[in-house]
N, C-alpha and C. Protein backbone atom coordinates (compact mmCIF):
# COMPACT_ATOMS: atom_id res chain seq x y z
N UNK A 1 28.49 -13.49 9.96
CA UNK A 1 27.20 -14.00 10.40
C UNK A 1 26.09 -13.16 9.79
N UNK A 2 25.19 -13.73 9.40
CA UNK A 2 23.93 -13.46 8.98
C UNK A 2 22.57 -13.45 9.71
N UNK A 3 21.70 -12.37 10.37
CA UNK A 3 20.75 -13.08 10.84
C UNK A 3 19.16 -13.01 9.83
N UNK A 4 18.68 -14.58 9.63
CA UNK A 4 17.51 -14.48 8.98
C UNK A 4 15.74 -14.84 9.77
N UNK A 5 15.30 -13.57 8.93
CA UNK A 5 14.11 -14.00 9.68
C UNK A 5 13.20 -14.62 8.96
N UNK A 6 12.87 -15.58 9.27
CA UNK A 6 12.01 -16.58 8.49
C UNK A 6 10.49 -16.45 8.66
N UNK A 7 9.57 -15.88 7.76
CA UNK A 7 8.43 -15.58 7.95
C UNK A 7 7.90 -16.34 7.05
N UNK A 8 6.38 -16.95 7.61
CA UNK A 8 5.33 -17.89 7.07
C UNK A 8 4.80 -17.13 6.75
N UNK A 9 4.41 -17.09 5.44
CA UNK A 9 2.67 -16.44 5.37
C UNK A 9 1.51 -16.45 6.03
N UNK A 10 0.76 -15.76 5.96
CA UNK A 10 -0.39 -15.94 6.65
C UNK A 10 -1.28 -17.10 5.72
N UNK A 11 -2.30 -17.71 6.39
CA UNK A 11 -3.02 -18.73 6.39
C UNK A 11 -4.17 -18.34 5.12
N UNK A 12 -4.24 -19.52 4.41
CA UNK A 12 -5.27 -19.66 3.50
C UNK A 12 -6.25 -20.26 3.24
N UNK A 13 -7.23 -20.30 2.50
CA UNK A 13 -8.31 -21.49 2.81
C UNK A 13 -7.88 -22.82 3.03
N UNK A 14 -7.00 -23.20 2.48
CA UNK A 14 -6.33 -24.46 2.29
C UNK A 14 -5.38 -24.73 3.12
N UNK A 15 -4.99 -24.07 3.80
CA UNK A 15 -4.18 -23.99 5.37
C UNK A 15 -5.02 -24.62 6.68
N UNK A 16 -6.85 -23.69 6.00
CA UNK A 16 -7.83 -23.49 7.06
C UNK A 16 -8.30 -25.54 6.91
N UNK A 17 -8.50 -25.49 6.20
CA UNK A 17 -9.11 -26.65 5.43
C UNK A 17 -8.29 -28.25 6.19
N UNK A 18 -7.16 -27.84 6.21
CA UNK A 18 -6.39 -28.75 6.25
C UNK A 18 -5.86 -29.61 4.75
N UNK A 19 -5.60 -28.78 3.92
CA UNK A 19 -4.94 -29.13 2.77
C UNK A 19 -3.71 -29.45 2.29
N UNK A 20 -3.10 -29.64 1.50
CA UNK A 20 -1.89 -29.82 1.54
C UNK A 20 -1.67 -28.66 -0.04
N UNK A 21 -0.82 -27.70 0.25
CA UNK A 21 -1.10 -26.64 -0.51
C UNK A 21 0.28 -26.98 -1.51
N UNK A 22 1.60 -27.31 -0.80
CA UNK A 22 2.78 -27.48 -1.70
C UNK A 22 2.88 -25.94 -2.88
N UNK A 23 2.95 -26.48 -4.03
CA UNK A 23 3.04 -24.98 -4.84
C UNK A 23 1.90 -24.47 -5.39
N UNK A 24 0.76 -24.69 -5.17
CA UNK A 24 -0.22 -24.70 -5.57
C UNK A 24 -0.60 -23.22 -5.18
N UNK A 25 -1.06 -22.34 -5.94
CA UNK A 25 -1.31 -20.76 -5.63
C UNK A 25 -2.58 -20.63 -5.01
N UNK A 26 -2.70 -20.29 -3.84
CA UNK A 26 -3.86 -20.02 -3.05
C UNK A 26 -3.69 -19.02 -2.37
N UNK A 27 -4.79 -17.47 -2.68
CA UNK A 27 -4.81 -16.39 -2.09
C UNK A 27 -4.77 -16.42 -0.51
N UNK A 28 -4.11 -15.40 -0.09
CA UNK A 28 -4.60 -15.53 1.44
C UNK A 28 -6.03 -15.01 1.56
N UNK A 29 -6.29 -15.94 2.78
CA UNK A 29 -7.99 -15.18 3.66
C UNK A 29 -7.73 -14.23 4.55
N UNK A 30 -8.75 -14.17 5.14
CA UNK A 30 -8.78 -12.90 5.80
C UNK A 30 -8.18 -13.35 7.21
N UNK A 31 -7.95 -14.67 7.88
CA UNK A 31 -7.36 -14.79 8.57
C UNK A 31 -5.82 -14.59 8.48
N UNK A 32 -5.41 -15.11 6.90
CA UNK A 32 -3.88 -14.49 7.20
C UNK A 32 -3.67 -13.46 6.47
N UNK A 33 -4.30 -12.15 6.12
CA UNK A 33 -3.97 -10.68 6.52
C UNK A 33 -3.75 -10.71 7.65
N UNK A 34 -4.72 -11.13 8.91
CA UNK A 34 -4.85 -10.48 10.15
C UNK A 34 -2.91 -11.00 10.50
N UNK A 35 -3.00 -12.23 10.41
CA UNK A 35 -1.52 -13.01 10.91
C UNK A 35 -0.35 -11.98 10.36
N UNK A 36 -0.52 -11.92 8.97
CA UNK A 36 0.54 -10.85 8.47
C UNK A 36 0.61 -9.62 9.15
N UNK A 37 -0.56 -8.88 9.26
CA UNK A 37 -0.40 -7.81 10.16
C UNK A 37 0.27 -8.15 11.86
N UNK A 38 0.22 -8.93 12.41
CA UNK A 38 0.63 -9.18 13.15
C UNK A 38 2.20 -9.85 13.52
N UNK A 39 2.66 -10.13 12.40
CA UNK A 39 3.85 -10.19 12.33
C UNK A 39 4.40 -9.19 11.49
N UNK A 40 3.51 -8.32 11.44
CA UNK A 40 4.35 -6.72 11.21
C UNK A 40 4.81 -6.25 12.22
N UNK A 41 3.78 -6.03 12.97
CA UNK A 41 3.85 -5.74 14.52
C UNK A 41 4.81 -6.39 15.19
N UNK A 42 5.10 -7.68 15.40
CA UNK A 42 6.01 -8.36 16.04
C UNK A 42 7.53 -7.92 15.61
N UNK A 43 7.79 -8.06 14.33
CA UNK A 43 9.07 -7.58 13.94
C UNK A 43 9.63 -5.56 14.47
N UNK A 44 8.12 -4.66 14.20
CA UNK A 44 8.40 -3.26 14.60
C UNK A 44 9.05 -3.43 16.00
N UNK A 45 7.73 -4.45 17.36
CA UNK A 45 8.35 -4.32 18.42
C UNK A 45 9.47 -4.80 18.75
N UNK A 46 10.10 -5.83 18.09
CA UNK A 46 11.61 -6.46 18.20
C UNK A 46 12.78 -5.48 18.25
N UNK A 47 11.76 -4.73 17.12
CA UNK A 47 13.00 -3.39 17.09
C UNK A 47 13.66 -4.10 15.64
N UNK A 48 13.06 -5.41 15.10
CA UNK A 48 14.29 -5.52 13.30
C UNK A 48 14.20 -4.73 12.76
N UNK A 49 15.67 -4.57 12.05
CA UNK A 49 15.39 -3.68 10.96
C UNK A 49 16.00 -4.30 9.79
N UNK A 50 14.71 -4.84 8.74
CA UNK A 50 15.09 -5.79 7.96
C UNK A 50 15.94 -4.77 6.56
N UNK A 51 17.43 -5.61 5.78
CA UNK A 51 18.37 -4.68 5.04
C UNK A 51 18.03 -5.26 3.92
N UNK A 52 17.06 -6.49 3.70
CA UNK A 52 16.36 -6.76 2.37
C UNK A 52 15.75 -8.11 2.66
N UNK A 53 14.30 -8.28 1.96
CA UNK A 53 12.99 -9.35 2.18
C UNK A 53 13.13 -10.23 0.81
N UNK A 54 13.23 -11.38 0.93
CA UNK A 54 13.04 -12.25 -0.09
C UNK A 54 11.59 -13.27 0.47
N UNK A 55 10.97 -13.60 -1.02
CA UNK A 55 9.89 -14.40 -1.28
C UNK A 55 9.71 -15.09 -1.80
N UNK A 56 9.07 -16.31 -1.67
CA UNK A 56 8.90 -17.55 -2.65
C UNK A 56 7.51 -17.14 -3.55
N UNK A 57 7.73 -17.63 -5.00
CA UNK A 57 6.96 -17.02 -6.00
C UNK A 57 5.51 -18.21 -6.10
N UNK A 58 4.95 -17.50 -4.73
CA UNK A 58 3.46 -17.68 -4.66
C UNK A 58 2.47 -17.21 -3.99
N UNK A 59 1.54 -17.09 -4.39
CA UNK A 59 0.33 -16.29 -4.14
C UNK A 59 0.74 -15.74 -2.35
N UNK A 60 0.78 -16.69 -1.55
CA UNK A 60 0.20 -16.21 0.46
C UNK A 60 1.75 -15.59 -0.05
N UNK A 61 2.97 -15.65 -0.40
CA UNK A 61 4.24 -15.01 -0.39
C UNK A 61 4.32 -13.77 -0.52
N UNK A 62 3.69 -13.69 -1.88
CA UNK A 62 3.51 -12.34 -2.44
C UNK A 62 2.90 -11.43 -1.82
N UNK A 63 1.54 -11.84 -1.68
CA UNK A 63 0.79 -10.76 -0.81
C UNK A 63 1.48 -10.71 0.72
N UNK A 64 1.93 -11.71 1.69
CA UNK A 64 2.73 -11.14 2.62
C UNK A 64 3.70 -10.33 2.58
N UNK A 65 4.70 -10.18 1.56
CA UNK A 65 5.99 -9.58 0.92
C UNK A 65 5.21 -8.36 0.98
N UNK A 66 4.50 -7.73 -0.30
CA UNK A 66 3.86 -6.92 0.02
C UNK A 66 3.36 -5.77 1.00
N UNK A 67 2.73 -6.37 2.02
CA UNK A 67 2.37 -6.11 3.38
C UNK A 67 3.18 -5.53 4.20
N UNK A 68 4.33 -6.87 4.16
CA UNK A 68 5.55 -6.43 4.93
C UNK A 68 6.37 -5.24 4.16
N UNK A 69 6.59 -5.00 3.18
CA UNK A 69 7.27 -4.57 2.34
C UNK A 69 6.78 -2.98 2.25
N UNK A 70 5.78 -2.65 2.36
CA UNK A 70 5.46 -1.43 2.32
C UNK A 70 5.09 -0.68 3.84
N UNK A 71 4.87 -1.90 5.03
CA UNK A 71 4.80 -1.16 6.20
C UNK A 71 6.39 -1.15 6.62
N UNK A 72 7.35 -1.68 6.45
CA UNK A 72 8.66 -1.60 6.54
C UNK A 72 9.79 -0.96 6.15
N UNK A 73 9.32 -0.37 4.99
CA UNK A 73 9.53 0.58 4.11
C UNK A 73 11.22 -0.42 3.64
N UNK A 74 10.84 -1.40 2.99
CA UNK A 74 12.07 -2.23 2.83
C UNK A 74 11.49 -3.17 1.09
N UNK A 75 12.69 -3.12 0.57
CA UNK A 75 12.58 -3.78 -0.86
C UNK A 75 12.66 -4.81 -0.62
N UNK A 76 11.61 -5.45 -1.18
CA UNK A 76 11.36 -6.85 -1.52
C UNK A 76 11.47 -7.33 -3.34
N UNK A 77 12.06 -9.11 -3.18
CA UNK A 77 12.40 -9.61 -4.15
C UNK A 77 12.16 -10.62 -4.45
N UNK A 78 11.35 -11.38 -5.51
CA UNK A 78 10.75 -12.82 -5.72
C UNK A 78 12.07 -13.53 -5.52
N UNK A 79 12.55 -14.86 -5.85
CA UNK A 79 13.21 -15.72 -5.60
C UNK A 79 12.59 -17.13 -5.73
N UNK A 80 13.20 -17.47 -6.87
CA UNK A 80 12.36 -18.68 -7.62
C UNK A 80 12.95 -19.83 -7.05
N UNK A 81 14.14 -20.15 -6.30
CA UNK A 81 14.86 -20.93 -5.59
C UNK A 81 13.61 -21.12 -4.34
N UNK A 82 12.85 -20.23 -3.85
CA UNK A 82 12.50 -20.22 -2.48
C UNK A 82 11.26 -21.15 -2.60
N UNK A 83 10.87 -21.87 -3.54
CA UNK A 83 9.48 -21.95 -3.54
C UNK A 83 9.06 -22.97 -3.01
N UNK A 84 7.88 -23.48 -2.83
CA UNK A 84 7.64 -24.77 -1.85
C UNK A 84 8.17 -25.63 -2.81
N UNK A 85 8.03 -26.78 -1.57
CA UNK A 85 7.84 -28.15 -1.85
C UNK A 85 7.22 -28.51 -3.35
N UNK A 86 7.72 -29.53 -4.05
CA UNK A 86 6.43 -30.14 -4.83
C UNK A 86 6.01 -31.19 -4.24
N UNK A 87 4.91 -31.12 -3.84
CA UNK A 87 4.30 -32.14 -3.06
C UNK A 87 3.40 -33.29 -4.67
N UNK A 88 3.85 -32.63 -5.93
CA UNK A 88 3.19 -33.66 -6.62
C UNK A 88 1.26 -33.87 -6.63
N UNK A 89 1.15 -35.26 -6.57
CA UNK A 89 -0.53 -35.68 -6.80
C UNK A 89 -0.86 -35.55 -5.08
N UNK A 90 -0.11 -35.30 -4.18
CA UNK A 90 -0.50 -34.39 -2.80
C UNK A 90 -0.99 -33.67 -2.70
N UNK A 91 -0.98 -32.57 -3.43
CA UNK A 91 -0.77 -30.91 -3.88
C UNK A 91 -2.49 -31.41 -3.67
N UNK A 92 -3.73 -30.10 -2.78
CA UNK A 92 -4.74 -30.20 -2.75
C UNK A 92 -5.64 -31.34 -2.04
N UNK A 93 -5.11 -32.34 -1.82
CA UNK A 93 -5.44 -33.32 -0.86
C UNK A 93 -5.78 -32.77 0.27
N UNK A 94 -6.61 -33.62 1.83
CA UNK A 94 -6.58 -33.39 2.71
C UNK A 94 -5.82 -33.89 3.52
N UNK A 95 -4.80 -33.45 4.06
CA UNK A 95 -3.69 -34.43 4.96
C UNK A 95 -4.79 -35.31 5.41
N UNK A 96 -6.07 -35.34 6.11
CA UNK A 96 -6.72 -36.54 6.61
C UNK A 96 -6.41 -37.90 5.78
N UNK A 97 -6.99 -37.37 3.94
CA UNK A 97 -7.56 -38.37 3.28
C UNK A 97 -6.05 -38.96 2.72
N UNK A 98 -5.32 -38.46 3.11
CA UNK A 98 -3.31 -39.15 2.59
C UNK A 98 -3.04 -39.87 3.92
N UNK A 99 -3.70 -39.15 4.64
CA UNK A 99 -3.58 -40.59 6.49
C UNK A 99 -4.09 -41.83 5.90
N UNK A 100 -5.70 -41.82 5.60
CA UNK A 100 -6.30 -42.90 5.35
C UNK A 100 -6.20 -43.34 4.29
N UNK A 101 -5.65 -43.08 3.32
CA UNK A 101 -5.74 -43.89 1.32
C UNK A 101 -3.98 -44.46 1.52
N UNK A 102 -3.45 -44.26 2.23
CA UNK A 102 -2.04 -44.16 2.34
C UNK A 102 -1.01 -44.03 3.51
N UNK A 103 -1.97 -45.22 4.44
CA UNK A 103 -1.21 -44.79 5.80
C UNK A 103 0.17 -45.36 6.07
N UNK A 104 0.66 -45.75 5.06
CA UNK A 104 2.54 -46.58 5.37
C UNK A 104 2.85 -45.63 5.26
N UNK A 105 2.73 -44.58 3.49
CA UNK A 105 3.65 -43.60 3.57
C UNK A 105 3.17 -42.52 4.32
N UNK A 106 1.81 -41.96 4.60
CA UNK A 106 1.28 -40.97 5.66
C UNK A 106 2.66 -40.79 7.07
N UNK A 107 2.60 -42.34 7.79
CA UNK A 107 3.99 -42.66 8.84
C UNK A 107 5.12 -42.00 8.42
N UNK A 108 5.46 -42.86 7.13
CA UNK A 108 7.14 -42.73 6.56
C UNK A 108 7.20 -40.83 6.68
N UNK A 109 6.21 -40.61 5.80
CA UNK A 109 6.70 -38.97 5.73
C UNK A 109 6.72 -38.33 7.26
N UNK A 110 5.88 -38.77 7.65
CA UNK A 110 5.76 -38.51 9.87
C UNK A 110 7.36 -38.23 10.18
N UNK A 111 7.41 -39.99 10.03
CA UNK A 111 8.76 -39.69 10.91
C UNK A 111 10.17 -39.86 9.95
N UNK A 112 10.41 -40.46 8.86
CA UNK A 112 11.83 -40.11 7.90
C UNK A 112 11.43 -39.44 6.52
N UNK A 113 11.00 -38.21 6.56
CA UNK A 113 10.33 -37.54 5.42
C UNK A 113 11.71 -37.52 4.04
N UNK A 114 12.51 -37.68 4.70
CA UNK A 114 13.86 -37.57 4.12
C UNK A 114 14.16 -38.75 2.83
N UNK A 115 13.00 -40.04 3.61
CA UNK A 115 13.50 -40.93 2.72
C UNK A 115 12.28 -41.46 1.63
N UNK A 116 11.15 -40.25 1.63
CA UNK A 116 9.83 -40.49 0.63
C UNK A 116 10.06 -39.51 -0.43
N UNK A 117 9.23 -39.49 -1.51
CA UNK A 117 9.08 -38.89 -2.49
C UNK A 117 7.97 -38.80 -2.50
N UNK A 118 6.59 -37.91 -2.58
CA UNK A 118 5.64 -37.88 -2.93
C UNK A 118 5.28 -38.16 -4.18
N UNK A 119 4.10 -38.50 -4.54
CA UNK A 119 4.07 -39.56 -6.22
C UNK A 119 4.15 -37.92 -6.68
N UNK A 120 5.00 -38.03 -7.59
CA UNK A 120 5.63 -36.87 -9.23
C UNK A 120 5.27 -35.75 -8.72
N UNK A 121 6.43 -36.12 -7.30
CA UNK A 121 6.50 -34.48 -6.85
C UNK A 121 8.15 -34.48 -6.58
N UNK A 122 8.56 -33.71 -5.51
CA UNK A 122 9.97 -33.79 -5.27
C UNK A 122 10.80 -34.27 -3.86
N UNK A 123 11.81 -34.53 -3.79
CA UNK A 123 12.06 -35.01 -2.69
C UNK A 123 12.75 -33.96 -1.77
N UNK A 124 13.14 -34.01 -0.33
CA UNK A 124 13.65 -33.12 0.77
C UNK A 124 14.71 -32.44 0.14
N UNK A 125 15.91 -33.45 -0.66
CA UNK A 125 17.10 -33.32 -1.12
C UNK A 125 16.74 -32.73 -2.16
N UNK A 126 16.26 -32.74 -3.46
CA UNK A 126 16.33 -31.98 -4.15
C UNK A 126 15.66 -30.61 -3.68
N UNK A 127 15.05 -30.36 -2.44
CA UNK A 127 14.35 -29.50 -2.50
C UNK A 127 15.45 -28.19 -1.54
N UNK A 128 16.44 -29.29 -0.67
CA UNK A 128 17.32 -28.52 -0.33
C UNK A 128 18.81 -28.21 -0.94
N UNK A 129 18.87 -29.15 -1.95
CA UNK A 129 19.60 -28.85 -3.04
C UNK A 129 19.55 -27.09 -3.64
N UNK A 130 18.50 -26.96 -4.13
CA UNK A 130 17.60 -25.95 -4.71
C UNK A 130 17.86 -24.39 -3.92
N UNK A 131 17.70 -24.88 -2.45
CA UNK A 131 17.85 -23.92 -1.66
C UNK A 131 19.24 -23.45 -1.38
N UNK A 132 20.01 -24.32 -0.99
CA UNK A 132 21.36 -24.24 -0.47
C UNK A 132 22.08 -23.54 -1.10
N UNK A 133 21.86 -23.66 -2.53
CA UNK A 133 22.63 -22.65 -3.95
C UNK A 133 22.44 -21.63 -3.73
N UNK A 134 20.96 -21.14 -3.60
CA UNK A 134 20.51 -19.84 -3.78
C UNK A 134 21.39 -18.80 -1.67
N UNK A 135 20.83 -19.79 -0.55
CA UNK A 135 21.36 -19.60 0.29
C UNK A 135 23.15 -18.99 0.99
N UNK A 136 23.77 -19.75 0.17
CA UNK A 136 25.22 -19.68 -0.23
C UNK A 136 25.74 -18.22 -0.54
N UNK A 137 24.41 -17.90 -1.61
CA UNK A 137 25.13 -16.34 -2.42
C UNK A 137 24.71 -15.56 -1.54
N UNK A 138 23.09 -15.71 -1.69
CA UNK A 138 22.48 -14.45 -0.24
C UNK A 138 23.48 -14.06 1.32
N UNK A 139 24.51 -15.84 1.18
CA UNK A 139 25.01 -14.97 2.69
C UNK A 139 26.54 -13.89 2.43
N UNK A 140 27.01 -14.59 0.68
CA UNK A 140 27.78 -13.66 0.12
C UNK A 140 27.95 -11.91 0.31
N UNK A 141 26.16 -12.41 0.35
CA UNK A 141 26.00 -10.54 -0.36
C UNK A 141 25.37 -9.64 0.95
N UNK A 142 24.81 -10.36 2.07
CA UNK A 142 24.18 -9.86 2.82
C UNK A 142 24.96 -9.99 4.26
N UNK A 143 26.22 -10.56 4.03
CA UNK A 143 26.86 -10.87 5.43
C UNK A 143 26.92 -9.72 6.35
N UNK A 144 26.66 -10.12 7.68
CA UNK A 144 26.54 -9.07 8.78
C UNK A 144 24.99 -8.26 8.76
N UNK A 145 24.78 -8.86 7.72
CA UNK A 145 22.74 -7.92 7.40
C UNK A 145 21.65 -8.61 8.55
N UNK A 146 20.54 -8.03 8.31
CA UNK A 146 19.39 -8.94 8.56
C UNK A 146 18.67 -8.94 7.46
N UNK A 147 18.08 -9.98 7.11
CA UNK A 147 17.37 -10.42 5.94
C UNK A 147 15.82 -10.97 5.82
N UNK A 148 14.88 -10.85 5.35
CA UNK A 148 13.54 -11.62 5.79
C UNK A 148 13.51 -12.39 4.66
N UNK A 149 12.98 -13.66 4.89
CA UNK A 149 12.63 -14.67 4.17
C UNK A 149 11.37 -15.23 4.24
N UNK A 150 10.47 -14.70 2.98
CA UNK A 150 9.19 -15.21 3.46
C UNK A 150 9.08 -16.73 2.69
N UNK A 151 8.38 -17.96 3.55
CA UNK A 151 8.19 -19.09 2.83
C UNK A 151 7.36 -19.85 3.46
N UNK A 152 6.59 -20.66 2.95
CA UNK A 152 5.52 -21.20 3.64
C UNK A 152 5.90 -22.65 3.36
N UNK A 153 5.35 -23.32 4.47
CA UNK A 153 5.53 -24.90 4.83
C UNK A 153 5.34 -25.77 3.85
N UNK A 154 6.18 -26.83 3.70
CA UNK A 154 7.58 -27.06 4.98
C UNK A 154 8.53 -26.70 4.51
N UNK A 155 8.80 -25.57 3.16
CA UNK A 155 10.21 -25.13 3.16
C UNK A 155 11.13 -24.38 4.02
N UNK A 156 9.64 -23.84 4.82
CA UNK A 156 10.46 -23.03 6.05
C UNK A 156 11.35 -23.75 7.05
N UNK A 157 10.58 -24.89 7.37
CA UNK A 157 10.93 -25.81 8.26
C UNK A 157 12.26 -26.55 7.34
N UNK A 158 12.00 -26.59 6.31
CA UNK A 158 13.91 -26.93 5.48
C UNK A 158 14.70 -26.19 5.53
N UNK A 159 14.38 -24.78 5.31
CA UNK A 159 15.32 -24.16 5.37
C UNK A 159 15.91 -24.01 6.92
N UNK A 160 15.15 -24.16 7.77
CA UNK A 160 15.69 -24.09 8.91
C UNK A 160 16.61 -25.05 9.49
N UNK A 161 16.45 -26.57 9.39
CA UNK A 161 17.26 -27.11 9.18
C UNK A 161 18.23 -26.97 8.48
N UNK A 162 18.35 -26.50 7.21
CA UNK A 162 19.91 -26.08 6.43
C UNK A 162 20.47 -25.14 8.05
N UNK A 163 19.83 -24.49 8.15
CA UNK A 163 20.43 -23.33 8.78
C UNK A 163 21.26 -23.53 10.14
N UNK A 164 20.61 -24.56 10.93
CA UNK A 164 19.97 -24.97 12.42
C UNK A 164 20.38 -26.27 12.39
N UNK A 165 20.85 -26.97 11.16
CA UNK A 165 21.31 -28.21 11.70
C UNK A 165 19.73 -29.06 12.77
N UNK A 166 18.59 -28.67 12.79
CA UNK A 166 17.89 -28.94 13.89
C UNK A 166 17.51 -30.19 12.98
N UNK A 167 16.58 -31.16 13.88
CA UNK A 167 15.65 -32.28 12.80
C UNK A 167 14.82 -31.64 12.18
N UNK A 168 13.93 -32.14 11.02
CA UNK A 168 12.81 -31.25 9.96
C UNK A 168 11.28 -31.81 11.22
N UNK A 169 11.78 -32.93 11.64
CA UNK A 169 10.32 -33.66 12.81
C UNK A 169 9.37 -33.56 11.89
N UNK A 170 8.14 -33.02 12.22
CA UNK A 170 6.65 -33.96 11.55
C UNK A 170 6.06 -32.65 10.62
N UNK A 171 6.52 -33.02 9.30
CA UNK A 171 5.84 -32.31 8.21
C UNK A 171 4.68 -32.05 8.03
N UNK A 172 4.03 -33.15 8.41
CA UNK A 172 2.44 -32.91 8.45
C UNK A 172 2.34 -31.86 9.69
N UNK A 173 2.15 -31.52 11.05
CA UNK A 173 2.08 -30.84 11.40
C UNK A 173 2.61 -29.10 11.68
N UNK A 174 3.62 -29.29 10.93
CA UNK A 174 4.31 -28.29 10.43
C UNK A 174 3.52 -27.15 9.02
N UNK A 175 2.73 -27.99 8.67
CA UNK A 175 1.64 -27.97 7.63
C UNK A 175 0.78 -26.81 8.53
N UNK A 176 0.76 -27.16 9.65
CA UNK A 176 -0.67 -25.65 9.83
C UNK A 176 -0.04 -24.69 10.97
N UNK A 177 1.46 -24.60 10.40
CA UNK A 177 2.32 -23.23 10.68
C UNK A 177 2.23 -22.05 9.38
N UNK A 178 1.63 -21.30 10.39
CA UNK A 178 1.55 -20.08 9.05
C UNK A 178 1.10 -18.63 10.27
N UNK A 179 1.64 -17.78 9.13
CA UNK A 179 1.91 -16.41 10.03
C UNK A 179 2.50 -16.54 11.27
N UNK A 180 3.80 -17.32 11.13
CA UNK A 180 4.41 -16.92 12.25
C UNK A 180 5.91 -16.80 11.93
N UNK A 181 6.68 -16.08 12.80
CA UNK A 181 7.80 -15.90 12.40
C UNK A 181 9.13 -16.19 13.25
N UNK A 182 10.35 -16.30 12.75
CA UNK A 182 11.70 -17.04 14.08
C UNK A 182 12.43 -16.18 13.13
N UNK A 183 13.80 -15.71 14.63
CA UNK A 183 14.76 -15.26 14.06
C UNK A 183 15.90 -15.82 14.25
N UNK A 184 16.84 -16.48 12.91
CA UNK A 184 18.11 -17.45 13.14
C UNK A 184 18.89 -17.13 12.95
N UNK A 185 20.19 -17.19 13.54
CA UNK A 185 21.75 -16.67 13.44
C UNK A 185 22.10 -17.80 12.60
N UNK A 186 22.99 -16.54 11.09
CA UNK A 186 23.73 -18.27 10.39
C UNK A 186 24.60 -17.87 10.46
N UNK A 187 25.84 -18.54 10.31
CA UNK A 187 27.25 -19.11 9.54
C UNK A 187 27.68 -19.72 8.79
N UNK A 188 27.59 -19.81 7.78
CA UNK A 188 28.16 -21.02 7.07
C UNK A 188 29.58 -21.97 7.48
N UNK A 189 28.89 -22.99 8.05
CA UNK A 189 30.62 -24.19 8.06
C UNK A 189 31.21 -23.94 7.08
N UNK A 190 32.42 -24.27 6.71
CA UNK A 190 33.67 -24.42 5.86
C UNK A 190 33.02 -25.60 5.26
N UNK A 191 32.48 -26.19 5.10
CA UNK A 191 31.78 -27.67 4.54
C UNK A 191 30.99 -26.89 3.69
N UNK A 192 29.84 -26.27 4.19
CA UNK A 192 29.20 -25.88 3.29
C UNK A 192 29.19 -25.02 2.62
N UNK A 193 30.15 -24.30 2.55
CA UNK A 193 30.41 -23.20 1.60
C UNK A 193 31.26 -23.75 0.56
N UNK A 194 32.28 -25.30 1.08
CA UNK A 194 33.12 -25.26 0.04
C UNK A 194 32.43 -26.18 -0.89
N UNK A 195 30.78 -26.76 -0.67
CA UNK A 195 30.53 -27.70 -1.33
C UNK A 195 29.68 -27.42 -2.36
């Protein structure tokens, strides 16, 4: 067993905004320093003691990695597997103005996000495709560890499902989760390791 802690970045203009950020590199603000610092804090008082931090290779990642990484006194490592979503001609939109220019698929992604593609972006499956590979080895190498995983929405919310078996539920609102953090016990099934 593996336990991972799954940390959001802290919040960015485009978080603040109500944007749809996908891979698009946007510095954090000063609201998510404060969030990052605070899920420094949260993890010290837990008492984790993280045995290695992985990050998705973008801007709120990096600088959280960072943060965490030097008040933790723990090595951190990009991870090009981890990275968001491609949300495609999404990317920078206002979730409002994808409600209203586009409200069938606005729904579809609501409630079966599983079965849209955003226009010439990527879909759930390839996106947990992507992950699951990289996931597989990390529990190779880190079994019995604790691990931090920083990633910002909604890969967090995918990866958690890989993990959790849970539903992915409403992407769009999952969208203005940031700086916060969960800690998940994995295992890999015999299914998914042998697949």
């Amino acid at each position: 067993m593996m336990t991972i802690v799954l940390i959001r970045p802290g919040a960015t203009d485009y978080d603040v905004q109500g944007r749809v950020r996908g891979q698009l590199d946007i510095p954090l603000n000063a609201q998510g320093f404060q969030e990052v610092s605070k899920e420094v804090e949260s993890i010290k008082a837990a008492g984790i003691r993280l045995d290695a931090l992985y990050y998705a290779p973008c801007r709120p990642a990096v600088e959280t990695a960072e943060t965490i990484s030097r008040a933790l006194n723990v090595r951190s490592r990009e991870i090009d597997a981890l990275r968001n979503l491609n949300y495609g001609l999404w990317q920078g939109m206002k979730i409002e103005e994808i409600r209203t220019r586009q409200p069938k698929i606005y729904r579809q992604w609501q409630e079966i996000p599983d079965c849209i593609c955003p226009p010439e972006g990527e879909t759930i499956e390839e996106a947990e495709t992507r992950v699951m590979d990289w996931l597989r080895r990390l529990h190779r190498r880190h079994q019995g560890e604790t691990v931090g995983l920083i990633v910002a929405e909604p890969m967090a919310t995918i990866i958690k499902r890989l993990l959790t078996h849970t539903p992915l539920g409403d992407l769009w609102k999952a969208e203005s989760r940031h700086g916060q953090l969960e800690i998940l016990q994995w295992e890999p099934k015999a299914i998914e390791t042998a697949s």
